[in-house]
C-alpha atoms as a PDB file:
ATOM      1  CA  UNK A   1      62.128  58.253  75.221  1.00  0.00           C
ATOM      2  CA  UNK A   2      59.196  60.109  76.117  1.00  0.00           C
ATOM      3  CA  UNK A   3      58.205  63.872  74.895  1.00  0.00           C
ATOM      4  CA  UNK A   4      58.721  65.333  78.284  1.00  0.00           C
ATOM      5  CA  UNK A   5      62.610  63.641  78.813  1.00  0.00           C
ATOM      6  CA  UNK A   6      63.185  65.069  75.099  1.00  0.00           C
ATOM      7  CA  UNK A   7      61.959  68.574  76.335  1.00  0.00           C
ATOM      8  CA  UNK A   8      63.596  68.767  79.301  1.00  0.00           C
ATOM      9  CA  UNK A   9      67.075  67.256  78.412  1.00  0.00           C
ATOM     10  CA  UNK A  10      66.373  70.632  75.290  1.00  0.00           C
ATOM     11  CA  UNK A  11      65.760  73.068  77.937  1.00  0.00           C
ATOM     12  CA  UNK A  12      69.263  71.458  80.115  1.00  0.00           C
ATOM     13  CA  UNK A  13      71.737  71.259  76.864  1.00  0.00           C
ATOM     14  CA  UNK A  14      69.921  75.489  75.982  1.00  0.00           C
ATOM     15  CA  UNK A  15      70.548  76.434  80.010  1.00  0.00           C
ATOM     16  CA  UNK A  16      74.183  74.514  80.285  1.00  0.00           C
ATOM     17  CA  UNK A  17      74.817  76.306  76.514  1.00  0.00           C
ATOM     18  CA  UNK A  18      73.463  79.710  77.276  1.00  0.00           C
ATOM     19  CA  UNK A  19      76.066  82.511  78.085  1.00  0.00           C
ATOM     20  CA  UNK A  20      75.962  84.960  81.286  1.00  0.00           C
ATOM     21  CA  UNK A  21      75.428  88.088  80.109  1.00  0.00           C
ATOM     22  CA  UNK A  22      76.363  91.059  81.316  1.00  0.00           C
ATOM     23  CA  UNK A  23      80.204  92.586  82.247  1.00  0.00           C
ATOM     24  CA  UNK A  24      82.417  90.671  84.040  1.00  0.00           C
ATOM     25  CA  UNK A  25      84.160  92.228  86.924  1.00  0.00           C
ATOM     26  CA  UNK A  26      86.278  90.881  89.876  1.00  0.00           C
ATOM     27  CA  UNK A  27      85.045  91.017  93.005  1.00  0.00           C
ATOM     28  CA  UNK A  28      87.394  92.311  95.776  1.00  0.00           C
ATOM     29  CA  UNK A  29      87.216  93.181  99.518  1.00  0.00           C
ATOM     30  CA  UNK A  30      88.424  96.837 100.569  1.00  0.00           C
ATOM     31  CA  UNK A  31      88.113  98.417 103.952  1.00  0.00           C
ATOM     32  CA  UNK A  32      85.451  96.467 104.900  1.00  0.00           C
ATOM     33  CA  UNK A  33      83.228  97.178 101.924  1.00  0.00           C
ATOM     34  CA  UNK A  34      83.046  95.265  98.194  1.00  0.00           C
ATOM     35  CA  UNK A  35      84.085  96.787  94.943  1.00  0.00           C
ATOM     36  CA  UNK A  36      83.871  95.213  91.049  1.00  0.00           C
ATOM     37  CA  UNK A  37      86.723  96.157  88.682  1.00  0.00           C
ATOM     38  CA  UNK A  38      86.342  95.256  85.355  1.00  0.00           C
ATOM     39  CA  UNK A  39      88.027  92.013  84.212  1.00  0.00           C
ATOM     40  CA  UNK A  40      89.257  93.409  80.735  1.00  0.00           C
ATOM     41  CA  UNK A  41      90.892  96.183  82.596  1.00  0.00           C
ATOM     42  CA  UNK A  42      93.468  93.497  84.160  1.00  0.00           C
ATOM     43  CA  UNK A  43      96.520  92.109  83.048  1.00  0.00           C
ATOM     44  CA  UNK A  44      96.871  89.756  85.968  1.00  0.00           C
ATOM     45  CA  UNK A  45      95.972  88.804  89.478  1.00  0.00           C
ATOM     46  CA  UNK A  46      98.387  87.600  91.918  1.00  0.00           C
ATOM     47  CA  UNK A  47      99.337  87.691  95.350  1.00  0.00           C
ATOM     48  CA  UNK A  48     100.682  90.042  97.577  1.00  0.00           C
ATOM     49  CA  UNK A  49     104.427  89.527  98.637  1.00  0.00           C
ATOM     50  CA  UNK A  50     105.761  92.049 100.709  1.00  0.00           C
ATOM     51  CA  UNK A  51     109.400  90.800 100.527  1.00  0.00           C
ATOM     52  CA  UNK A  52     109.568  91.664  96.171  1.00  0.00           C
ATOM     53  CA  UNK A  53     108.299  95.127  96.807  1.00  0.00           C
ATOM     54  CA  UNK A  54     111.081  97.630  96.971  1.00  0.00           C
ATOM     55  CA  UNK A  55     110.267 101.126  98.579  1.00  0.00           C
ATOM     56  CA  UNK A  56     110.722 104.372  97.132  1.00  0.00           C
ATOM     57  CA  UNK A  57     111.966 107.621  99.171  1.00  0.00           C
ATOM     58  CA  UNK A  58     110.090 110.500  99.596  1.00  0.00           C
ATOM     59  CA  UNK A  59     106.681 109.344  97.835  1.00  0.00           C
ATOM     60  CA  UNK A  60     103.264 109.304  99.487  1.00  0.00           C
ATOM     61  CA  UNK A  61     102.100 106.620 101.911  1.00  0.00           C
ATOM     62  CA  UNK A  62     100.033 104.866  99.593  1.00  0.00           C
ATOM     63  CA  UNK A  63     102.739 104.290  97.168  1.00  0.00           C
ATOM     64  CA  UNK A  64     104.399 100.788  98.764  1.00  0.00           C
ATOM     65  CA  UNK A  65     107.132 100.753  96.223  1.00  0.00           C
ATOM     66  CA  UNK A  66     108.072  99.239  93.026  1.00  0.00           C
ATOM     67  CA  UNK A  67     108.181  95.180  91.786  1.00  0.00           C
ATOM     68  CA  UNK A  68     110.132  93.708  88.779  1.00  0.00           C
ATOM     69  CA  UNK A  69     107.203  91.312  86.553  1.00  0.00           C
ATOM     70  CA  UNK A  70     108.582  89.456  84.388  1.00  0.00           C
ATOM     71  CA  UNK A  71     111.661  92.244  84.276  1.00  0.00           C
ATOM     72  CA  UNK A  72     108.721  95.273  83.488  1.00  0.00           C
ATOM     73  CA  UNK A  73     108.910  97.663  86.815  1.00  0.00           C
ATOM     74  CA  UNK A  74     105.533  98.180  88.282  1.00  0.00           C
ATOM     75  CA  UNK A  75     104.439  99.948  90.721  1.00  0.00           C
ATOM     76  CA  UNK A  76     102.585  99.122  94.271  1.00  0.00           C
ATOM     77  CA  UNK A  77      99.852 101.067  95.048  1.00  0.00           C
ATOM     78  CA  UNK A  78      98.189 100.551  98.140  1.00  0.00           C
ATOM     79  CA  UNK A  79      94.489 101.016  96.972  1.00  0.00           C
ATOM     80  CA  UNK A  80      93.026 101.133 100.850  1.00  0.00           C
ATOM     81  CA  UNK A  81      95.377 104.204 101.863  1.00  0.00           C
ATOM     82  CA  UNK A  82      95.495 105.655  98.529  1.00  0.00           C
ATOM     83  CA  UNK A  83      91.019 106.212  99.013  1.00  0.00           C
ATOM     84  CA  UNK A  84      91.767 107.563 102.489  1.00  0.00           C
ATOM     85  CA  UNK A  85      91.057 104.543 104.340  1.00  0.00           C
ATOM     86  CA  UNK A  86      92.889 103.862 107.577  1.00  0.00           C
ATOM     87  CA  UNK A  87      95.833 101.307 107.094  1.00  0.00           C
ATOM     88  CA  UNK A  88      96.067  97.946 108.693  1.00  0.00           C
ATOM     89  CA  UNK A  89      96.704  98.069 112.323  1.00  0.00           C
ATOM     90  CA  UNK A  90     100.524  97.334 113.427  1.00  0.00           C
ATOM     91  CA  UNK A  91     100.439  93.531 114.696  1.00  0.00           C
ATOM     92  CA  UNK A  92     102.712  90.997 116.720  1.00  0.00           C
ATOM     93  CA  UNK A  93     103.635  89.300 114.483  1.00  0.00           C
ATOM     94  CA  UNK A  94     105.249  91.787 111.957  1.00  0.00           C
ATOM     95  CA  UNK A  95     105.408  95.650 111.406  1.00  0.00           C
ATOM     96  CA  UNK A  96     102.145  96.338 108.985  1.00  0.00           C
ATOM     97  CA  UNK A  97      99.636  93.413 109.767  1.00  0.00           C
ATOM     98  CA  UNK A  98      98.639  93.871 105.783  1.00  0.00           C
ATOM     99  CA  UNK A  99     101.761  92.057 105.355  1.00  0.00           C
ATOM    100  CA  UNK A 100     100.696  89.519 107.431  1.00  0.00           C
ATOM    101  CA  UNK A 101      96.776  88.587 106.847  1.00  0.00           C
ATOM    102  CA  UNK A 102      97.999  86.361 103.830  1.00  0.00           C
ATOM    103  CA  UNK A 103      99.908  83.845 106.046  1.00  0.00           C
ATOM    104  CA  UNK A 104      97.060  83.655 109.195  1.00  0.00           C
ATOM    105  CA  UNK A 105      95.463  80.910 108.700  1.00  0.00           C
ATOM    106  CA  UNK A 106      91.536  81.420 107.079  1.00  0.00           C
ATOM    107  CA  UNK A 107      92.369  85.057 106.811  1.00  0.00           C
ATOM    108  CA  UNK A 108      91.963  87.423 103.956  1.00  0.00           C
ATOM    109  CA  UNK A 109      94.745  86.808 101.175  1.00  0.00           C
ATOM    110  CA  UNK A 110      96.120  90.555  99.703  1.00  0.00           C
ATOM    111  CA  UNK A 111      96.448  90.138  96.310  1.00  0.00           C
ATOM    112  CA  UNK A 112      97.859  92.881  93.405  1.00  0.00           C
ATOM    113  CA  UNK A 113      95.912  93.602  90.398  1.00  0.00           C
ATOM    114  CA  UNK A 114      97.755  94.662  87.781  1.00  0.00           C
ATOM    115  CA  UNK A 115      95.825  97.634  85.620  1.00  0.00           C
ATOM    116  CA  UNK A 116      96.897  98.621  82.172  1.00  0.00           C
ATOM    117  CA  UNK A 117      95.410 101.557  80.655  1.00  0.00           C
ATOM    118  CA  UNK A 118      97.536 101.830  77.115  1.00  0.00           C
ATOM    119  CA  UNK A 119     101.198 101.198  78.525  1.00  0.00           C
ATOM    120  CA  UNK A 120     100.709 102.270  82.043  1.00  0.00           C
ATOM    121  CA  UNK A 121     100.418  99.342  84.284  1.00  0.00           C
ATOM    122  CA  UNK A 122      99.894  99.738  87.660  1.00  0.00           C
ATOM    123  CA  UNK A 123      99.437  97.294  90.273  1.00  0.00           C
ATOM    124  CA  UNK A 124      96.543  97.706  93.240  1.00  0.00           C
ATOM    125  CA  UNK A 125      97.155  96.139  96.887  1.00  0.00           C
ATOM    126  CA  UNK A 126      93.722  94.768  98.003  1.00  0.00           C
ATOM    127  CA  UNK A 127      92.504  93.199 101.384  1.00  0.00           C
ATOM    128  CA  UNK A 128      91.381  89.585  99.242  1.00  0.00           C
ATOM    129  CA  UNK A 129      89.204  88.553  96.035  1.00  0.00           C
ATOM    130  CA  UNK A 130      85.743  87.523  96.728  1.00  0.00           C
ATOM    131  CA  UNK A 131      84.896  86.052  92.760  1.00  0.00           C
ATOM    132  CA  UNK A 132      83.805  87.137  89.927  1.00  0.00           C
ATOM    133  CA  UNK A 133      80.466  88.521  88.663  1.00  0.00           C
ATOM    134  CA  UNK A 134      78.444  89.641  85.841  1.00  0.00           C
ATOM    135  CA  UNK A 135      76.693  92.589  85.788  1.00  0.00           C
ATOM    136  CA  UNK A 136      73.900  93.887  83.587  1.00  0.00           C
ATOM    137  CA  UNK A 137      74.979  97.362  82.788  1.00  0.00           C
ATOM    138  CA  UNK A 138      71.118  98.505  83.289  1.00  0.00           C
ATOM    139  CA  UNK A 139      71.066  97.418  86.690  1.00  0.00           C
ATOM    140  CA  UNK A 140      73.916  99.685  87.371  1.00  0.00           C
ATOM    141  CA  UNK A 141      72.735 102.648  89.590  1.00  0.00           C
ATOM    142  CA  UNK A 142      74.095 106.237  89.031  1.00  0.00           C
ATOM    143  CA  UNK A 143      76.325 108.197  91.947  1.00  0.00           C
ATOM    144  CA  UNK A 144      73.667 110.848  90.952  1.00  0.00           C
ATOM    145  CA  UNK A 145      70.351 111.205  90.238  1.00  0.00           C
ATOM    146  CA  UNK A 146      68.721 112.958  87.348  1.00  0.00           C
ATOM    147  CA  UNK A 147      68.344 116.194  88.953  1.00  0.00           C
ATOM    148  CA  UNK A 148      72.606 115.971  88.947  1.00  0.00           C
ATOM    149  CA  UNK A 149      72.616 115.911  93.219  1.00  0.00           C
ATOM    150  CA  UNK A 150      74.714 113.378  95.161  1.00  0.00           C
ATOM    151  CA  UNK A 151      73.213 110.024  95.970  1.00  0.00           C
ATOM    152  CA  UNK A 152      74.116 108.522  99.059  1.00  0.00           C
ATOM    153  CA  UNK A 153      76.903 106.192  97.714  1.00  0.00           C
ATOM    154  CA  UNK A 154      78.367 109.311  96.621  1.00  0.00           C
ATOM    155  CA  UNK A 155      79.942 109.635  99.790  1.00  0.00           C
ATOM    156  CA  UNK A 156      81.739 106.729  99.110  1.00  0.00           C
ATOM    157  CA  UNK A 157      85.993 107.682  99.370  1.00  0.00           C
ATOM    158  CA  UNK A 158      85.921 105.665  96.057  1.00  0.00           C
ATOM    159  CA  UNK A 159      83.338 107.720  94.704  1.00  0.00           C
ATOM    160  CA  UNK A 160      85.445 110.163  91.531  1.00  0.00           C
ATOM    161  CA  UNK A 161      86.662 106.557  90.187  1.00  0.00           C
ATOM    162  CA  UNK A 162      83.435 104.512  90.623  1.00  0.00           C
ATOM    163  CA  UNK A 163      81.117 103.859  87.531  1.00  0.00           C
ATOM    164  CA  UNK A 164      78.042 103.463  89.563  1.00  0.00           C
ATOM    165  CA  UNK A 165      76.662 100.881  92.113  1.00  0.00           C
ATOM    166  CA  UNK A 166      75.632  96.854  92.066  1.00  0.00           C
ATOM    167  CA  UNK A 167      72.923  95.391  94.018  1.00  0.00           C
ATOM    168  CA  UNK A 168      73.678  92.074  93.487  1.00  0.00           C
ATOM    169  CA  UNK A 169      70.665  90.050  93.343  1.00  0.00           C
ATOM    170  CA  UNK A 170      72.549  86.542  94.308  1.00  0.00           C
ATOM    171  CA  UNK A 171      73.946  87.547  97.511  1.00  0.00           C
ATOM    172  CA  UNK A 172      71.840  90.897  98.083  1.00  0.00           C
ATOM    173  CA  UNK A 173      75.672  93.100  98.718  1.00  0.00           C
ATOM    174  CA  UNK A 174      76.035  96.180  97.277  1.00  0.00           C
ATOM    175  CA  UNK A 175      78.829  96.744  94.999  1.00  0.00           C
ATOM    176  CA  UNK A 176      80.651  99.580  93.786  1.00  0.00           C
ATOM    177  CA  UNK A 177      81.963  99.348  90.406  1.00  0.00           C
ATOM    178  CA  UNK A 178      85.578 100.652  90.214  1.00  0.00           C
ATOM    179  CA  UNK A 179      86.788 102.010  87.106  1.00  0.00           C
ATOM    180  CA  UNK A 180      90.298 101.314  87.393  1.00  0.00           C
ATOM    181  CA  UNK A 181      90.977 103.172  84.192  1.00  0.00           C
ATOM    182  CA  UNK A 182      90.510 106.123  85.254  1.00  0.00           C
ATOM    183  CA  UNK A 183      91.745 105.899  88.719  1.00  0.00           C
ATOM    184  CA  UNK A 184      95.244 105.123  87.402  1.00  0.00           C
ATOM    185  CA  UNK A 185      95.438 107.820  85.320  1.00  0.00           C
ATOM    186  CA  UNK A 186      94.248 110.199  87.472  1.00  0.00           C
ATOM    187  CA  UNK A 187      96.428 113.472  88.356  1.00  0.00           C
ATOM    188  CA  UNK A 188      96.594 112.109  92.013  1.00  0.00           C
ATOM    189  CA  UNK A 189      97.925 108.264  90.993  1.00  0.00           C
ATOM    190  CA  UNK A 190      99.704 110.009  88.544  1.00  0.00           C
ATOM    191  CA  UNK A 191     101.699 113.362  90.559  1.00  0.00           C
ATOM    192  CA  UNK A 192     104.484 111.103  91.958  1.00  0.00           C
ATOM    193  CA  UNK A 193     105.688 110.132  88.691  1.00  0.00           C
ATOM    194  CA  UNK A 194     105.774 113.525  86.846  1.00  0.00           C
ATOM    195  CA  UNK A 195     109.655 114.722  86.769  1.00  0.00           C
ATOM    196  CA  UNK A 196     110.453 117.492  88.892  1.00  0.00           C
ATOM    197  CA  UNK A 197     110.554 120.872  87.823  1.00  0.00           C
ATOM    198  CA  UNK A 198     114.167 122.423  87.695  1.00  0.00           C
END
């Protein structure tokens, strides 16, 4: 065996053995745009069926209701109307077409992500999961810059739960990071849960 097969079979066996670095996150589609939420933030992944979900009265539009996993009562927030986007169109073939995107053939698949954050879990209606990524945290860009103003993905509807923004140098998208922490516990994910006042 020659030198050169010796060095580059080393250099193979180093790149096949050498970790990504960076954070992980899960890539998902939202209104038409791509956000990253953490991986270690998420309990599970799985997909959207509207037929377990069972709504609650008198709670805001983006709260879909309530499931049973695995006998623990979660609830079903619909992340798209919850950041002020516009809801799915109504279609033919049922009454929210968001219900129906996961059965149309090569269409996106709505999945829930289930967020914990100590013992709150909540789960998060998406459009469809793109993949996974790693970021490097110091490619991360700020929603403002050091002067403190606004950049322009602070405009974003996403923008008082995002961590900062991706360009991802594989596929050249921008991504905004979601911190799913803190969008859970916020006062507004967290008002329709608070026992009235008497």
């Amino acid at each position: 065996m020659s030198q050169a097969e010796v060095t580059k079979n080393n250099s193979l066996v180093k790149a096949e053995a050498e970790p990504q670095s960076g954070i992980q996150y899960l890539l998902v589609a939202l209104a038409g745009r791509e956000y990253g939420v953490r991986l270690n933030t998420l309990q599970e992944v799985m997909r959207f069926n509207p037929e377990t979900v069972a709504p609650i009265p008198n709670t805001p539009e983006w709260l879909e209701g309530i499931i049973s996993l695995r006998g623990t009562i979660i609830s079903v927030v619909n992340l798209r109307t919850f950041l002020g986007y516009s809801r799915y169109d109504t279609g033919p073939v049922g009454q929210n077409l968001v219900f129906d995107l996961g059965f149309r053939l090569g269409g996106p698949i709505p999945r829930l992500l289930v967020v914990y954050s100590g013992e709150l879990q909540i789960s998060l209606l998406v459009d469809d999961i793109l993949g996974v990524s790693f970021v490097n945290p110091e490619a991360v860009k700020p929603l403002k810059n050091r002067h403190g103003q606004p950049t322009g993905q602070s405009k974003d509807l996403a923008a008082p739960y995002l961590e900062g923004i991706y360009d991802d140098p594989l596929n050249g998208k921008t991504i905004a990071l979601l911190n799913a922490r803190k969008l859970i516990t916020s006062p507004q994910m967290l008002q329709p849960f608070e026992p009235l006042e008497t």
